[in-house]
C-alpha atoms as a PDB file:
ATOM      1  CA  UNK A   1     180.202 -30.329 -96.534  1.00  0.00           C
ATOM      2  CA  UNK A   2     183.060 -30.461 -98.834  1.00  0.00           C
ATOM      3  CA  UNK A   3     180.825 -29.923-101.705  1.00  0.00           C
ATOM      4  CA  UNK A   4     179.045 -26.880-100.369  1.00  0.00           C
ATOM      5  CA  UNK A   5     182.116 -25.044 -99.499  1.00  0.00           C
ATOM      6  CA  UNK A   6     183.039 -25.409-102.920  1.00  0.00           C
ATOM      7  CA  UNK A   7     180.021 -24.339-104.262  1.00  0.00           C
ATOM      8  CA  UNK A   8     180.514 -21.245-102.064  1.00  0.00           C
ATOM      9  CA  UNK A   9     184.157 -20.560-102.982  1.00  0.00           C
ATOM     10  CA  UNK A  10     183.277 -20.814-106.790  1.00  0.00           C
ATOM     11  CA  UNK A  11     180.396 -18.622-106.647  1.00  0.00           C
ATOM     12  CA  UNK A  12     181.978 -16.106-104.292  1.00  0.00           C
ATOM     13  CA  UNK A  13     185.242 -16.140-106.705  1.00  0.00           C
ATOM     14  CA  UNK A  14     182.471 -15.963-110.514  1.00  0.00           C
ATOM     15  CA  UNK A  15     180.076 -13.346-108.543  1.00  0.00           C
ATOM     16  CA  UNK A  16     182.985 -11.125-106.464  1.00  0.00           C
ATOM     17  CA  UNK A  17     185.893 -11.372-108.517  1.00  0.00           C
ATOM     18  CA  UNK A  18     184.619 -11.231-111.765  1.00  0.00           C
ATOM     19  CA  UNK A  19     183.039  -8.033-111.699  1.00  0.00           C
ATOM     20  CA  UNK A  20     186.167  -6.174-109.960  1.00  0.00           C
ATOM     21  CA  UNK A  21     188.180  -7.366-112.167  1.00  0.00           C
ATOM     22  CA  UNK A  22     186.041  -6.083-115.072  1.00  0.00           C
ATOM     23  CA  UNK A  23     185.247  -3.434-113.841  1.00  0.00           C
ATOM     24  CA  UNK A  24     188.912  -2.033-112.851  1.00  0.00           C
ATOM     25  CA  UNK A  25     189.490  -3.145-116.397  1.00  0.00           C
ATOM     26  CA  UNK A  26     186.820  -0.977-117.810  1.00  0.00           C
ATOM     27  CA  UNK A  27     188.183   1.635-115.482  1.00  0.00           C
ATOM     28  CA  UNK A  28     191.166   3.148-117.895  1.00  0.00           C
ATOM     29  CA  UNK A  29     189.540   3.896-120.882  1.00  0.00           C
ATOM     30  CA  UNK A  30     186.247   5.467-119.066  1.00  0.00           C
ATOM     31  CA  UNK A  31     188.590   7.881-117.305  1.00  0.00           C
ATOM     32  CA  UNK A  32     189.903   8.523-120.546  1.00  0.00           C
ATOM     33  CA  UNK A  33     187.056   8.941-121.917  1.00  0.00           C
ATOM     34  CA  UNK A  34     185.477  11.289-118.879  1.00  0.00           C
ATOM     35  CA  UNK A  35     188.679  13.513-119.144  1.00  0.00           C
ATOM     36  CA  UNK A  36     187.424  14.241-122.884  1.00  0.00           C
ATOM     37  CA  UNK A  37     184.073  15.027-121.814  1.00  0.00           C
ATOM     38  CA  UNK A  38     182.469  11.825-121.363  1.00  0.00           C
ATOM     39  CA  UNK A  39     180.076  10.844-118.141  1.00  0.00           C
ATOM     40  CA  UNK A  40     181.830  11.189-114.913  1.00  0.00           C
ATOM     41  CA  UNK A  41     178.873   9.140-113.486  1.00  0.00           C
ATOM     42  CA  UNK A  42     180.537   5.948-115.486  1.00  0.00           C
ATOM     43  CA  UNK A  43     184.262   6.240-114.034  1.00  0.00           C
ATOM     44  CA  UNK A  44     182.357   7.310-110.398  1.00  0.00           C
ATOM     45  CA  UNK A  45     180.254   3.355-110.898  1.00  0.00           C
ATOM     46  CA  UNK A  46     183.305   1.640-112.375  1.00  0.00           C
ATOM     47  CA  UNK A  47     185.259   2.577-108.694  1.00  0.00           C
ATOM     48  CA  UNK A  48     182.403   1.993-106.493  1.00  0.00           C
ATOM     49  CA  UNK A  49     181.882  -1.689-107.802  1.00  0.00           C
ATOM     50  CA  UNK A  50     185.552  -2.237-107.590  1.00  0.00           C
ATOM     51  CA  UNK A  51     185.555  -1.020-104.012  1.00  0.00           C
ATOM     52  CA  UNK A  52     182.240  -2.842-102.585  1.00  0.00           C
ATOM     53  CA  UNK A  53     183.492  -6.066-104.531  1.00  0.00           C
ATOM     54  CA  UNK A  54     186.596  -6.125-102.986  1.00  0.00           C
ATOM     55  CA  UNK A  55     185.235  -6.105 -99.595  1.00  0.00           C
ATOM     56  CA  UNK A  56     182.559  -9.410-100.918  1.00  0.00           C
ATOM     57  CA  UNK A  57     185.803 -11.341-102.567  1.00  0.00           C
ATOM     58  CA  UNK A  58     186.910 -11.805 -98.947  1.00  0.00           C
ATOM     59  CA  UNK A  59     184.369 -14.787 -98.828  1.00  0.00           C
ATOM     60  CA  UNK A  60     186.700 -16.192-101.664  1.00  0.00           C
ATOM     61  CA  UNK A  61     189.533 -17.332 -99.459  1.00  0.00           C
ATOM     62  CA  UNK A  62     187.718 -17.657 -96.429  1.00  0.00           C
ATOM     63  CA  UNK A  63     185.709 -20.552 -98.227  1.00  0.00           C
ATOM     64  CA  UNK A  64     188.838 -21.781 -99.938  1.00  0.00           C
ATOM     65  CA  UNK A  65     190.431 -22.265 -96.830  1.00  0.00           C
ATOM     66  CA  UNK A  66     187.147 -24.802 -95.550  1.00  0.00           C
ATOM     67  CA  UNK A  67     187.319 -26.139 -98.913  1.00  0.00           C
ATOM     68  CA  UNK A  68     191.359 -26.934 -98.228  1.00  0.00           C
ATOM     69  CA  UNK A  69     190.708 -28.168 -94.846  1.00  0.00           C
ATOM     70  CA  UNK A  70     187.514 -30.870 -95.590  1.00  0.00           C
ATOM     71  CA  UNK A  71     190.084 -31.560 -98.805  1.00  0.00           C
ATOM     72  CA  UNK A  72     193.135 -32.155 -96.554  1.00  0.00           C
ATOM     73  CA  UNK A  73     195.586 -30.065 -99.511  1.00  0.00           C
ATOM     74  CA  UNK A  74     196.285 -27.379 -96.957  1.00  0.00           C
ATOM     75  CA  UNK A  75     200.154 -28.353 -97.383  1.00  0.00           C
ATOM     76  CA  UNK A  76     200.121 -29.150-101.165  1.00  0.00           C
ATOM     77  CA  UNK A  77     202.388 -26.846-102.925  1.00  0.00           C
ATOM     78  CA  UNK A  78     199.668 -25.866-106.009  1.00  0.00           C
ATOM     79  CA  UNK A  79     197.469 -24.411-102.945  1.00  0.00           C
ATOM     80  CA  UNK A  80     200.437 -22.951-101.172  1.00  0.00           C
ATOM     81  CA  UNK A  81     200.975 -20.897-104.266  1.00  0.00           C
ATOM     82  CA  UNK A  82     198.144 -20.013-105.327  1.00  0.00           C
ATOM     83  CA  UNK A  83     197.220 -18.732-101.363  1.00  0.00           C
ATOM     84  CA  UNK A  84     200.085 -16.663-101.886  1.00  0.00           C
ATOM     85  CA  UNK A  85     198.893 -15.282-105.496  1.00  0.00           C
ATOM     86  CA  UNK A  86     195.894 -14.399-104.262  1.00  0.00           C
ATOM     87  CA  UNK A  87     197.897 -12.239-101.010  1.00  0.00           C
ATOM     88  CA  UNK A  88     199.508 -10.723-104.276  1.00  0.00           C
ATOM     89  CA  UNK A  89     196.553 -10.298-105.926  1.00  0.00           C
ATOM     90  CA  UNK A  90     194.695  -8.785-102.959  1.00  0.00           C
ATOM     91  CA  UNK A  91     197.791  -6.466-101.912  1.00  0.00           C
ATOM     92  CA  UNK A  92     198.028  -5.063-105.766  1.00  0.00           C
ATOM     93  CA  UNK A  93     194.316  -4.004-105.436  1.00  0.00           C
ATOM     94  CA  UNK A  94     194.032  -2.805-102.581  1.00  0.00           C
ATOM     95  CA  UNK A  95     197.002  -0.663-102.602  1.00  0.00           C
ATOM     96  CA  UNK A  96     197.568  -0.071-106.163  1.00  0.00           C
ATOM     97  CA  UNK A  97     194.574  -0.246-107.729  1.00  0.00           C
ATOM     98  CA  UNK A  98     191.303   1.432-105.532  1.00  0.00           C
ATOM     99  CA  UNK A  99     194.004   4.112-104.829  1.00  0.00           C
ATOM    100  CA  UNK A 100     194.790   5.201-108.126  1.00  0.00           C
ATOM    101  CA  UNK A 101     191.267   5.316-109.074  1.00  0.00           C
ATOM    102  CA  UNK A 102     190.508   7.402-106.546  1.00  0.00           C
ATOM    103  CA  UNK A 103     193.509   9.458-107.172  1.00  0.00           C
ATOM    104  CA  UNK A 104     192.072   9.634-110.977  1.00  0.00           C
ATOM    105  CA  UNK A 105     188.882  10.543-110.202  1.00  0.00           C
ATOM    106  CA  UNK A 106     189.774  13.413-107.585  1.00  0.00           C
ATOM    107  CA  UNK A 107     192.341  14.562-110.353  1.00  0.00           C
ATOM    108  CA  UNK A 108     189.332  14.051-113.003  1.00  0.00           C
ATOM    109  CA  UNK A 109     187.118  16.796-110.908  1.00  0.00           C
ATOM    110  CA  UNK A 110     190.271  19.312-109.624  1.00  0.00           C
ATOM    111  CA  UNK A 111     192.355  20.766-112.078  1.00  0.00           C
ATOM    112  CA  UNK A 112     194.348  18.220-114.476  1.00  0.00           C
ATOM    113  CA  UNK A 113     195.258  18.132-117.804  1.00  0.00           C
ATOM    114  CA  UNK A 114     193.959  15.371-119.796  1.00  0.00           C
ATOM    115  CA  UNK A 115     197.602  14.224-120.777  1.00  0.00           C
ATOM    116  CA  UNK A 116     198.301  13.609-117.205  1.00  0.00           C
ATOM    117  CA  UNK A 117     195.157  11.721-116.407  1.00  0.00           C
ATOM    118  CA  UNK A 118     196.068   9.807-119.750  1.00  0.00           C
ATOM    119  CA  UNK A 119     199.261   8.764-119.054  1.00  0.00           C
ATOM    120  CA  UNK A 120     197.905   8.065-115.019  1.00  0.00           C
ATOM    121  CA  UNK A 121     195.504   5.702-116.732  1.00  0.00           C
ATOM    122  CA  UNK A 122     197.716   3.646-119.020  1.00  0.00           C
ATOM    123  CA  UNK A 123     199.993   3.055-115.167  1.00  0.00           C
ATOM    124  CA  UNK A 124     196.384   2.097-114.130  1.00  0.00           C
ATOM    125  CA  UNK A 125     195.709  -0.431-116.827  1.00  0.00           C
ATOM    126  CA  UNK A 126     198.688  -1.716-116.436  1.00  0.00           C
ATOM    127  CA  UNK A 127     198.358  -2.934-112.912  1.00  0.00           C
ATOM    128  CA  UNK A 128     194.745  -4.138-113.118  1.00  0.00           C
ATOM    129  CA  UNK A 129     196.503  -6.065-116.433  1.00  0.00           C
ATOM    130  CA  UNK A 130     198.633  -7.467-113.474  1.00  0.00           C
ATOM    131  CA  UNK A 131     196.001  -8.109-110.890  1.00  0.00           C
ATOM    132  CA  UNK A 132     193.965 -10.104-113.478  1.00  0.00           C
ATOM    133  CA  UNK A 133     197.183 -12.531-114.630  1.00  0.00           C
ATOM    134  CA  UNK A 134     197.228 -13.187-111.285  1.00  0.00           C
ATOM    135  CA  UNK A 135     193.282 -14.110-110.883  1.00  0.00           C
ATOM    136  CA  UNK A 136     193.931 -16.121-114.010  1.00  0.00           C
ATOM    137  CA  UNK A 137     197.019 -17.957-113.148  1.00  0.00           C
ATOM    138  CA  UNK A 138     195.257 -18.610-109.346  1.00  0.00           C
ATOM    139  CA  UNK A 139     192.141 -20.124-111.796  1.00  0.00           C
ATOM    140  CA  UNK A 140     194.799 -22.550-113.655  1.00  0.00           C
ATOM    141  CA  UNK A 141     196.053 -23.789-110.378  1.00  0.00           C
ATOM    142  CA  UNK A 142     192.499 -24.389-109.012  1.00  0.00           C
ATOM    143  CA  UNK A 143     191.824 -26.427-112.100  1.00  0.00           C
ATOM    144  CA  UNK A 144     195.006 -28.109-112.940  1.00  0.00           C
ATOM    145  CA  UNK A 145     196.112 -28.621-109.083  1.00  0.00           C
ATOM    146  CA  UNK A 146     199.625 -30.116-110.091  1.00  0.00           C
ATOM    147  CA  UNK A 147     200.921 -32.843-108.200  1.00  0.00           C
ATOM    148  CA  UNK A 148     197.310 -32.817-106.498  1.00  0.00           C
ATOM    149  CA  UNK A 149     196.838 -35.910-104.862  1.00  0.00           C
ATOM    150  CA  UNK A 150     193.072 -35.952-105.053  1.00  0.00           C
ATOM    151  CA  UNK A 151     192.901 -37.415-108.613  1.00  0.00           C
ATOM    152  CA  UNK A 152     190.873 -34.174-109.762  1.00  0.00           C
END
């Protein structure tokens, strides 16, 4: 059982994560780029992925949690932290990141300058820079475990 939960977690985290955080990566510099006259439909995708990702990532804790349990690591301190990295991680997108896209692409269609949606969008890559350190660090500690006790 152990090694289908895994299998489970991993995909979930490759096949949910991965595209948000692409995608909210790609977000920036295609609302730049829409503000200058580029495709609207692009910057429009780019937040819809993010959003309906974000909702499928919730299978990546849920399975890391069976994982944990058939592991028995639930108290080790590498999973403590990185259960509360991903909380972080979790709180900055959903409350940082999906909003300020939206707020970018309502701005995009009202009435904004494209100075304002520029300088919106480097805040915005800036805090999907942060969400993704904190995928990546969660990633290290998956991997390296320290002071794991299951010789892994």
């Amino acid at each position: 059982m152990s090694k289908f939960l895994l299998s489970v977690h991993v995909l979930a985290a490759v096949l949910a994560v991965g595209p948000v955080a692409v995608a909210a990566s790609m977000f920036p510099a295609a609302i730049r780029r829409a503000a200058g006259g580029g495709d609207l439909a692009v910057v429009t995708m780019l937040h819809r992925i993010c959003r309906v990702y974000a909702y499928a990532a919730i299978a990546v804790p849920v399975f890391g949690f069976g994982v944990a349990g058939t592991m028995h690591v639930m108290g080790d301190p590498w999973l403590i932290v990185s259960i509360g990295l991903t909380a972080v991680a979790a709180a900055v997108l959903a409350l940082l990141v999906l909003p300020r896209q939206k707020r970018l692409l309502a701005e995009l269609t009202g009435e904004s300058t494209s100075d304002t949606l520029g300088s919106a969008a480097a805040r915005l890559a800036m805090v999907t820079g942060v969400f993704n350190l904190l995928w990546a660090a969660v990633t290290v500690l998956m991997i390296v475990r320290p002071g794991s006790s299951t010789g892994a």
